[in-house]
C-alpha atoms as a PDB file:
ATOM      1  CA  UNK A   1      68.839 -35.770 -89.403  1.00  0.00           C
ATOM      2  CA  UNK A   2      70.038 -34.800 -85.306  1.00  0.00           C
ATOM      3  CA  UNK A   3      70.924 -31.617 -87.241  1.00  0.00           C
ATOM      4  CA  UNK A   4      67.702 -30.502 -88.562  1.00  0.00           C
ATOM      5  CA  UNK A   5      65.729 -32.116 -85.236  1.00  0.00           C
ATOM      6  CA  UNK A   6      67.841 -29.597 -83.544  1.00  0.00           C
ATOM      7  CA  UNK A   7      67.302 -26.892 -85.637  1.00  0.00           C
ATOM      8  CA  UNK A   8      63.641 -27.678 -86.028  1.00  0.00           C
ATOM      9  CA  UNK A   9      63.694 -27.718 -81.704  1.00  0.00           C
ATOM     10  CA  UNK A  10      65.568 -24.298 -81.825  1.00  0.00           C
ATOM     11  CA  UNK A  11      63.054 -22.428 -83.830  1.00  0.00           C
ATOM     12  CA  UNK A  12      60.079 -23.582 -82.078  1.00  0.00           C
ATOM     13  CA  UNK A  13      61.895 -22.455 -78.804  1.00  0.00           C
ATOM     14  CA  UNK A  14      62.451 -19.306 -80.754  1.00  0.00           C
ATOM     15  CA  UNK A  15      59.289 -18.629 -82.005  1.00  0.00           C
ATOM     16  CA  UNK A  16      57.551 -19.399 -78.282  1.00  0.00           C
ATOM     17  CA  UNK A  17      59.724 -17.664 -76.137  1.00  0.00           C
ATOM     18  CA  UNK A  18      57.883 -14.368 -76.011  1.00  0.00           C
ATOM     19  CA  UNK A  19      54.345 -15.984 -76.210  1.00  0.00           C
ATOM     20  CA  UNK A  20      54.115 -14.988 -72.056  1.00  0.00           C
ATOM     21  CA  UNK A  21      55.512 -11.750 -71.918  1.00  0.00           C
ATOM     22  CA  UNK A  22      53.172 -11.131 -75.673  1.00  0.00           C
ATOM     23  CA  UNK A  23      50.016 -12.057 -73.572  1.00  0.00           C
ATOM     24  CA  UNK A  24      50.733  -9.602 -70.374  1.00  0.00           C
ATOM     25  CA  UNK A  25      51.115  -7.023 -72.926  1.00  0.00           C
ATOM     26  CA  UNK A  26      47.740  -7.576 -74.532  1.00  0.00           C
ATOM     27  CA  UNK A  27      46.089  -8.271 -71.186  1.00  0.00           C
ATOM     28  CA  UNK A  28      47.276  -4.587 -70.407  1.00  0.00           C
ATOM     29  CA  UNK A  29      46.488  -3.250 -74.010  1.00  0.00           C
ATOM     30  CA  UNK A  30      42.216  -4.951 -72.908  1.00  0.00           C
ATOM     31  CA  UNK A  31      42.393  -3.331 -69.786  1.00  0.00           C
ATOM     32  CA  UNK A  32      42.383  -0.058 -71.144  1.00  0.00           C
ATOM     33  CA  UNK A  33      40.802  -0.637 -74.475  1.00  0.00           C
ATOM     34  CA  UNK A  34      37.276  -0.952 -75.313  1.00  0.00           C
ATOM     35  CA  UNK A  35      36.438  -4.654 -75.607  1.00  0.00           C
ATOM     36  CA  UNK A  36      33.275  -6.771 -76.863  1.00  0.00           C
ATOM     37  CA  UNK A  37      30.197  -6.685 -74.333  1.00  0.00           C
ATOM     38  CA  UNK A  38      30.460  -9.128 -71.210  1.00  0.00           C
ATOM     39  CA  UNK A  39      28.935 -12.572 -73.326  1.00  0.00           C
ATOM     40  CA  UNK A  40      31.770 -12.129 -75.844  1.00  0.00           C
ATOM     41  CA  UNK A  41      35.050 -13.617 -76.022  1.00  0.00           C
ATOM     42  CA  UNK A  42      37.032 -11.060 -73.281  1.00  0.00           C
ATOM     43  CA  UNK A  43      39.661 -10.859 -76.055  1.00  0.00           C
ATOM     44  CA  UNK A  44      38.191  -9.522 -78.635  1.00  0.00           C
ATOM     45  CA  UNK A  45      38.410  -5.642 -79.487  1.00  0.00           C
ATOM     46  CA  UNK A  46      35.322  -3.667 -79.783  1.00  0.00           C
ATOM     47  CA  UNK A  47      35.502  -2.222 -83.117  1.00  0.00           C
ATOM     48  CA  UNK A  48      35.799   1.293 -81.956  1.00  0.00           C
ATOM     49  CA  UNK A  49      38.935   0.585 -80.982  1.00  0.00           C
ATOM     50  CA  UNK A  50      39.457   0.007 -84.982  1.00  0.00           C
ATOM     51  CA  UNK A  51      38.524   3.926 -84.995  1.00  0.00           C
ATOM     52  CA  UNK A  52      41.356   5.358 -82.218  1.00  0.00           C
ATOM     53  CA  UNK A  53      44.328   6.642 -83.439  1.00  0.00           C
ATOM     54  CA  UNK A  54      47.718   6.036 -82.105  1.00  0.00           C
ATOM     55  CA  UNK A  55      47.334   9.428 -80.072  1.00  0.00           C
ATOM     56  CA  UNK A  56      44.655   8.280 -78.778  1.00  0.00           C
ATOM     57  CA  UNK A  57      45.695   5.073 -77.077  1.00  0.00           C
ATOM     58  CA  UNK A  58      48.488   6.624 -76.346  1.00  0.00           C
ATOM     59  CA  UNK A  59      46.531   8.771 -74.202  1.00  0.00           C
ATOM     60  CA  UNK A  60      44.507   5.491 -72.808  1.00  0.00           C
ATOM     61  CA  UNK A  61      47.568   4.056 -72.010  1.00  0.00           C
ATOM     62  CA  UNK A  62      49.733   6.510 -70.581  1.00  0.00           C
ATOM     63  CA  UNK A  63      47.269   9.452 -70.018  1.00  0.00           C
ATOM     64  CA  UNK A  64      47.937  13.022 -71.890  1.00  0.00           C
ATOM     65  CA  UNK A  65      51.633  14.717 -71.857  1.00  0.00           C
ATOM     66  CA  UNK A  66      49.333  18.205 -71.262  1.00  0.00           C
ATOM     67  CA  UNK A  67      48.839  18.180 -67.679  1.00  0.00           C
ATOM     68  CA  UNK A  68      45.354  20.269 -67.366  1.00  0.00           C
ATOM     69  CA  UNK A  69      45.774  22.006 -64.362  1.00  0.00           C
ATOM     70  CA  UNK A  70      42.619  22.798 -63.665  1.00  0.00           C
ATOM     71  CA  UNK A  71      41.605  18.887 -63.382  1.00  0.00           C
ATOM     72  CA  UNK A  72      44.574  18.667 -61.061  1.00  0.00           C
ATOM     73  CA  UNK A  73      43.072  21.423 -59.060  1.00  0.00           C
ATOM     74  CA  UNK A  74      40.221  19.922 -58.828  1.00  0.00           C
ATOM     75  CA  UNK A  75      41.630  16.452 -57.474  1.00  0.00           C
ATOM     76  CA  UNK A  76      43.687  18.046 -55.034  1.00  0.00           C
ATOM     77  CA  UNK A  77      43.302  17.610 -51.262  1.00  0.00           C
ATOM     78  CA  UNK A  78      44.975  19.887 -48.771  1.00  0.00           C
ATOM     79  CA  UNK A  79      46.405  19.219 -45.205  1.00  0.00           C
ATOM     80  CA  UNK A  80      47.847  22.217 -42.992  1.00  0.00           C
ATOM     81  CA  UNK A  81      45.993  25.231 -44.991  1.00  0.00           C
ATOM     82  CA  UNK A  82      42.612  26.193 -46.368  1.00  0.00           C
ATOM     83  CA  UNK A  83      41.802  25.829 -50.129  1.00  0.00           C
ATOM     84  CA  UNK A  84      41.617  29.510 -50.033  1.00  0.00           C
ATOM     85  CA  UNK A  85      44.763  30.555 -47.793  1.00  0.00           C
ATOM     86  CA  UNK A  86      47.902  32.350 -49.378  1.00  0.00           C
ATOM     87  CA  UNK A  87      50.530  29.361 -49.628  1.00  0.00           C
ATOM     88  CA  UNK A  88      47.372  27.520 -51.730  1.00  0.00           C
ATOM     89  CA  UNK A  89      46.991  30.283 -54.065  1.00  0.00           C
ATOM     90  CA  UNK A  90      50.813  30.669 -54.218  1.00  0.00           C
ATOM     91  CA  UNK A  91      51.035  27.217 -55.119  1.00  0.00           C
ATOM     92  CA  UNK A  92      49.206  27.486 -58.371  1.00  0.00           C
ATOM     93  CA  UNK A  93      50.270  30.579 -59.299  1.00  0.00           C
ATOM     94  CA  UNK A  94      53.501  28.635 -59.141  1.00  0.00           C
ATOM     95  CA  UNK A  95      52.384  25.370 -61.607  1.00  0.00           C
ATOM     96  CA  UNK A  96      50.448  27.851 -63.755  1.00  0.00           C
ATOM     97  CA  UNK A  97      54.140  29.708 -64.336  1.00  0.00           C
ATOM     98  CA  UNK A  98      55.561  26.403 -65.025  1.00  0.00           C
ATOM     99  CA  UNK A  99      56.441  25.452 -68.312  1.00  0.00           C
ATOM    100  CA  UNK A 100      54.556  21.920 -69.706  1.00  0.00           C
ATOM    101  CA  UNK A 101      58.000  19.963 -68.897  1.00  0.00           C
ATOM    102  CA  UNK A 102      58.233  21.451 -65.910  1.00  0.00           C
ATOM    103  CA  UNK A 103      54.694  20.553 -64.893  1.00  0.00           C
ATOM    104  CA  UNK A 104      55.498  17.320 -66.628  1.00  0.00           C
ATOM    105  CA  UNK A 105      58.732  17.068 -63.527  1.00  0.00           C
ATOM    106  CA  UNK A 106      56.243  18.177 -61.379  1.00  0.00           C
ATOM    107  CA  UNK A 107      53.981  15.084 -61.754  1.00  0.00           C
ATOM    108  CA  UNK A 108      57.166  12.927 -61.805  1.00  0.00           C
ATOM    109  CA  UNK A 109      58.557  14.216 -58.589  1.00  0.00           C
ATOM    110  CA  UNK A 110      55.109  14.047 -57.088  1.00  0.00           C
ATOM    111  CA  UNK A 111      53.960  10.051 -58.402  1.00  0.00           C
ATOM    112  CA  UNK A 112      56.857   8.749 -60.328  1.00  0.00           C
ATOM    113  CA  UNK A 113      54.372   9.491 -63.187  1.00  0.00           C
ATOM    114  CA  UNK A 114      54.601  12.409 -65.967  1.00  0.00           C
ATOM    115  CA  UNK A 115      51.302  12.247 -67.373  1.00  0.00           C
ATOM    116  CA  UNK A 116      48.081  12.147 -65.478  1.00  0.00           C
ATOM    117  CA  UNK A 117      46.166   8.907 -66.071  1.00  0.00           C
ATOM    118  CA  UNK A 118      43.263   9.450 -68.939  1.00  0.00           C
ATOM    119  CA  UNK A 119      40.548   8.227 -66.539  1.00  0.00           C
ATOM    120  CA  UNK A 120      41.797  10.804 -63.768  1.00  0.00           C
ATOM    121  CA  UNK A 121      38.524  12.871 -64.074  1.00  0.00           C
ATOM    122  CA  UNK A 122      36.190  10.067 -63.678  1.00  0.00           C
ATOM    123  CA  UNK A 123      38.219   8.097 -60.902  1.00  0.00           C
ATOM    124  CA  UNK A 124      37.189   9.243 -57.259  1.00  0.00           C
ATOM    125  CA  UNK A 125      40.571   7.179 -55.413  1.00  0.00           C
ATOM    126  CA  UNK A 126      43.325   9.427 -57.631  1.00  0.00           C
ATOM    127  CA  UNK A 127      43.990  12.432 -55.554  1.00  0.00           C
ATOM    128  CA  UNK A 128      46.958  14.462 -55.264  1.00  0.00           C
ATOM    129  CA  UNK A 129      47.598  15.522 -51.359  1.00  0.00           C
ATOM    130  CA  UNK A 130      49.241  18.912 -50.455  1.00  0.00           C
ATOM    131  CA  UNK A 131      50.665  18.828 -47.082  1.00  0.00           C
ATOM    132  CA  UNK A 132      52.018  22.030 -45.939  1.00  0.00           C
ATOM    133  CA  UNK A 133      54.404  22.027 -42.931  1.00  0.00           C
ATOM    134  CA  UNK A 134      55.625  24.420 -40.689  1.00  0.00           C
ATOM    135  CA  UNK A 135      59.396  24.496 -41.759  1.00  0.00           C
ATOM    136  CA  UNK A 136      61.758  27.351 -42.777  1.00  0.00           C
ATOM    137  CA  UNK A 137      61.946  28.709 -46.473  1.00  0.00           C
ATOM    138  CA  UNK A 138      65.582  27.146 -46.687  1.00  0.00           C
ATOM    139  CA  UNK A 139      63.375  23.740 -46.970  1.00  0.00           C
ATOM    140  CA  UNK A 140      62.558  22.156 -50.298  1.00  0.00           C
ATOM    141  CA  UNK A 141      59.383  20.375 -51.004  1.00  0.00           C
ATOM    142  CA  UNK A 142      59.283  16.520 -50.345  1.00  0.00           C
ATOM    143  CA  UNK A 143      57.124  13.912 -51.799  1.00  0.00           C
ATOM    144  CA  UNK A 144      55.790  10.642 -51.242  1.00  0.00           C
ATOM    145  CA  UNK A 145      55.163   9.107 -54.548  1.00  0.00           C
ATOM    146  CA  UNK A 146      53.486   5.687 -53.858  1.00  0.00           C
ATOM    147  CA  UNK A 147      50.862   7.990 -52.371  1.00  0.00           C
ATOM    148  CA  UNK A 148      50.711  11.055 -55.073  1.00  0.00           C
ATOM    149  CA  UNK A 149      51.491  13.234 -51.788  1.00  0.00           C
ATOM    150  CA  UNK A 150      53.751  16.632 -51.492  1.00  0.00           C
ATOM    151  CA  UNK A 151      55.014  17.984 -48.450  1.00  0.00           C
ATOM    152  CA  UNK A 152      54.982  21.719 -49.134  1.00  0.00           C
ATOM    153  CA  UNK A 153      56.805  23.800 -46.182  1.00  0.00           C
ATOM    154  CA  UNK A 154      54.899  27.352 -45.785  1.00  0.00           C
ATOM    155  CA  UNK A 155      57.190  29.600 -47.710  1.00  0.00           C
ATOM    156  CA  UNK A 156      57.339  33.407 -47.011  1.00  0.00           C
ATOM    157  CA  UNK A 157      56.373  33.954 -50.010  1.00  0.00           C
ATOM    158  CA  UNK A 158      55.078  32.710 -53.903  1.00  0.00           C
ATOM    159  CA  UNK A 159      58.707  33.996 -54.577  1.00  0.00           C
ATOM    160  CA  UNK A 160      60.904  31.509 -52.636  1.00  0.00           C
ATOM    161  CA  UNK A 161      57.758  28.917 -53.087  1.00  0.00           C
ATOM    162  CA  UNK A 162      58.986  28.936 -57.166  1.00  0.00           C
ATOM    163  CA  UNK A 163      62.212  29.523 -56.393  1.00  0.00           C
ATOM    164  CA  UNK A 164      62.546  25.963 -53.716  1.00  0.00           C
ATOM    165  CA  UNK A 165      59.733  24.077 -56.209  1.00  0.00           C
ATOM    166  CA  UNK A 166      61.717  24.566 -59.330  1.00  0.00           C
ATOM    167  CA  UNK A 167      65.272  23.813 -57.518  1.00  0.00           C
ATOM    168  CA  UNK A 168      63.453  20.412 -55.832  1.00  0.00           C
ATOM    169  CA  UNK A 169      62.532  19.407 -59.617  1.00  0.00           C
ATOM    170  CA  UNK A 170      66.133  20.118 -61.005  1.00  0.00           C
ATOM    171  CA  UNK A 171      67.368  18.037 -58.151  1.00  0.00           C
ATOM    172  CA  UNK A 172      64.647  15.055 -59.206  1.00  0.00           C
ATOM    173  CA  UNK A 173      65.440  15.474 -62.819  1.00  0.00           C
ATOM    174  CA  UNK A 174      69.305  14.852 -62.230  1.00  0.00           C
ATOM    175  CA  UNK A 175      68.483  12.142 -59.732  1.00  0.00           C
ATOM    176  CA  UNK A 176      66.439   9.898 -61.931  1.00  0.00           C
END
């Protein structure tokens, strides 16, 4: 009879042991799925989410693995040169050259992130900052992740800009 108390005591453990770390998951699953209006339960799903494929809560989730350039652009900030000066323009010449991994590295080495987040468009505090710095074109980009910030010396040219920005992503791709 200890025997089967103990087993009985065993599988209950068991079968509760994950019940915490189940709940943060589907705390984080609500936060970025559609739920019931505000007087229903907060846990229930709205049935649109019913209609969302896998892709697309994947793409809640983690954002999209295309990073739209154009969006980034747009949520861009610059310190130390005009929107419209050469080393800006050189810049995105340089991502639009990249291949999707690459701009997929790029994100990474910029915010420890390779997708852009799938509300990025709509949320006015996610900004990427562009800092460009007076340095020498033997520099290599730096970045500051917990702030989505790149310090971008002020190559000589789009030339050694690729040639520094792709090197700087190799060296963050063999680091992590």
């Amino acid at each position: 009879e200890i025997d089967f108390f103990y087993a009985e005591l065993v599988l209950n453990a068991r079968l509760e042991e994950s019940v915490t770390h189940t709940d943060l998951v589907r705390q984080g699953f609500l936060s970025v799925i559609p739920r019931y209006a505000q007087h229903r339960a907060q846990s229930e799903l709205s049935p649109l989410c019913y209609l969302l494929t896998m892709n697309e809560i994947e793409g809640r989730i983690c954002g999209s693995p295309d990073i739209d350039l154009q969006l980034l652009k747009e949520k861009t900030v610059y310190k130390g040169a005009k929107k419209s000066s050469d080393v800006v323009r050189w810049f995105w010449n340089v991502m639009e050259g990249l291949s999707e991994r690459d701009r997929q590295r790029f994100i990474q080495f910029a915010w420890a992130r390779s997708r852009l987040p799938h509300d990025m468009a709509t949320n006015g505090s996610i900004r990427m900052q562009l800092n460009f710095t007076k340095s020498s074109d033997k520099a290599l980009p730096k970045a500051q992740t917990c702030f989505f910030l790149v310090d971008m010396p002020m190559y000589s040219s789009e030339e050694i800009m690729r040639e520094k920005l792709t090197l700087a992503l190799l060296c963050d791709e063999i680091n992590s």
